[in-house]
C-alpha atoms as a PDB file:
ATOM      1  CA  UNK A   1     -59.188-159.785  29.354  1.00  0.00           C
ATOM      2  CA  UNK A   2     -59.957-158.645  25.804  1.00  0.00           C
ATOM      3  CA  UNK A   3     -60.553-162.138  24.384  1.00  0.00           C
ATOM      4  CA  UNK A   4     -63.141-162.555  27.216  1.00  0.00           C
ATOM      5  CA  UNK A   5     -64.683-159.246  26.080  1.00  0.00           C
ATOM      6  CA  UNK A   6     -65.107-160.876  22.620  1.00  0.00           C
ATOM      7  CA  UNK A   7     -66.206-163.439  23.809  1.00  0.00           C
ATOM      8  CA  UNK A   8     -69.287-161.621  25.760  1.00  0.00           C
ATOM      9  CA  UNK A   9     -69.899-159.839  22.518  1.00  0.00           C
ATOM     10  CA  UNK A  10     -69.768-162.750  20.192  1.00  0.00           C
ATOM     11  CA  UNK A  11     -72.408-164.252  22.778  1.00  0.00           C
ATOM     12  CA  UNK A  12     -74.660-160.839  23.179  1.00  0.00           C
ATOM     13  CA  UNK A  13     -74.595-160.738  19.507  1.00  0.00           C
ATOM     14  CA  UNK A  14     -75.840-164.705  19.199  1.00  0.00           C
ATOM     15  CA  UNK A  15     -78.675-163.596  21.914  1.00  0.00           C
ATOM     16  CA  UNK A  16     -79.985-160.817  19.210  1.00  0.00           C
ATOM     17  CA  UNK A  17     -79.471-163.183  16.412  1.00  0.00           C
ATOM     18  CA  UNK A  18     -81.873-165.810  18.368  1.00  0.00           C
ATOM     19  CA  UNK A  19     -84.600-163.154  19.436  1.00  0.00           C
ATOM     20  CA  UNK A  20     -84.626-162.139  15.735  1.00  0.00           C
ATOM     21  CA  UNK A  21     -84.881-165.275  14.139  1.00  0.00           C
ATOM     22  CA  UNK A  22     -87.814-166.188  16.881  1.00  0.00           C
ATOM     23  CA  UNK A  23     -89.503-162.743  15.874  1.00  0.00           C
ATOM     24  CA  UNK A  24     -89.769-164.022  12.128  1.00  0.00           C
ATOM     25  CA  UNK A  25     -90.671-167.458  12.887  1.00  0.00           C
ATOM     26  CA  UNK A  26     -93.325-165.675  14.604  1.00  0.00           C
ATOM     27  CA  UNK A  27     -94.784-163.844  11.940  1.00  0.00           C
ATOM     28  CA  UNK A  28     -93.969-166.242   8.869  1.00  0.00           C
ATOM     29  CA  UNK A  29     -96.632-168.370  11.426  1.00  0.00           C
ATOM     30  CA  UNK A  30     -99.171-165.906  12.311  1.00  0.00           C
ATOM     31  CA  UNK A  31     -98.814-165.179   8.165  1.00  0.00           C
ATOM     32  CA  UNK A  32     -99.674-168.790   7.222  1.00  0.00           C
ATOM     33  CA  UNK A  33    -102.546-168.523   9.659  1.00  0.00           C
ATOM     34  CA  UNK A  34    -103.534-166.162   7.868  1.00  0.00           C
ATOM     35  CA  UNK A  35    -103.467-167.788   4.488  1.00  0.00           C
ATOM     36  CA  UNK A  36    -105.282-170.675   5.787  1.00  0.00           C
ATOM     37  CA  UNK A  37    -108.117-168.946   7.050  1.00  0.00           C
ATOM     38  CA  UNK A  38    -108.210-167.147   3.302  1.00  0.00           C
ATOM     39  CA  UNK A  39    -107.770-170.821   1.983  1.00  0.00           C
ATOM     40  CA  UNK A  40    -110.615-172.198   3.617  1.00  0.00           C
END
């Protein structure tokens, strides 16, 4: 029982680890948009 509790956390916590990572990828892109359309 508690090692499946860990586990369920260690797998929550990779969830908000993923949705972070996508939220940066996200905004390093919209920022090189960005500096393209200042580059061109």
């Amino acid at each position: 029982m508690h090692e499946l509790l860990a586990c369920r956390v260690k797998f929550i916590a990779l969830l908000i680890n993923k949705d972070k990572l996508r939220k940066v990828e996200v905004n390093q892109r919209a920022q090189y948009k960005i500096i393209n359309s200042v580059n061109k």
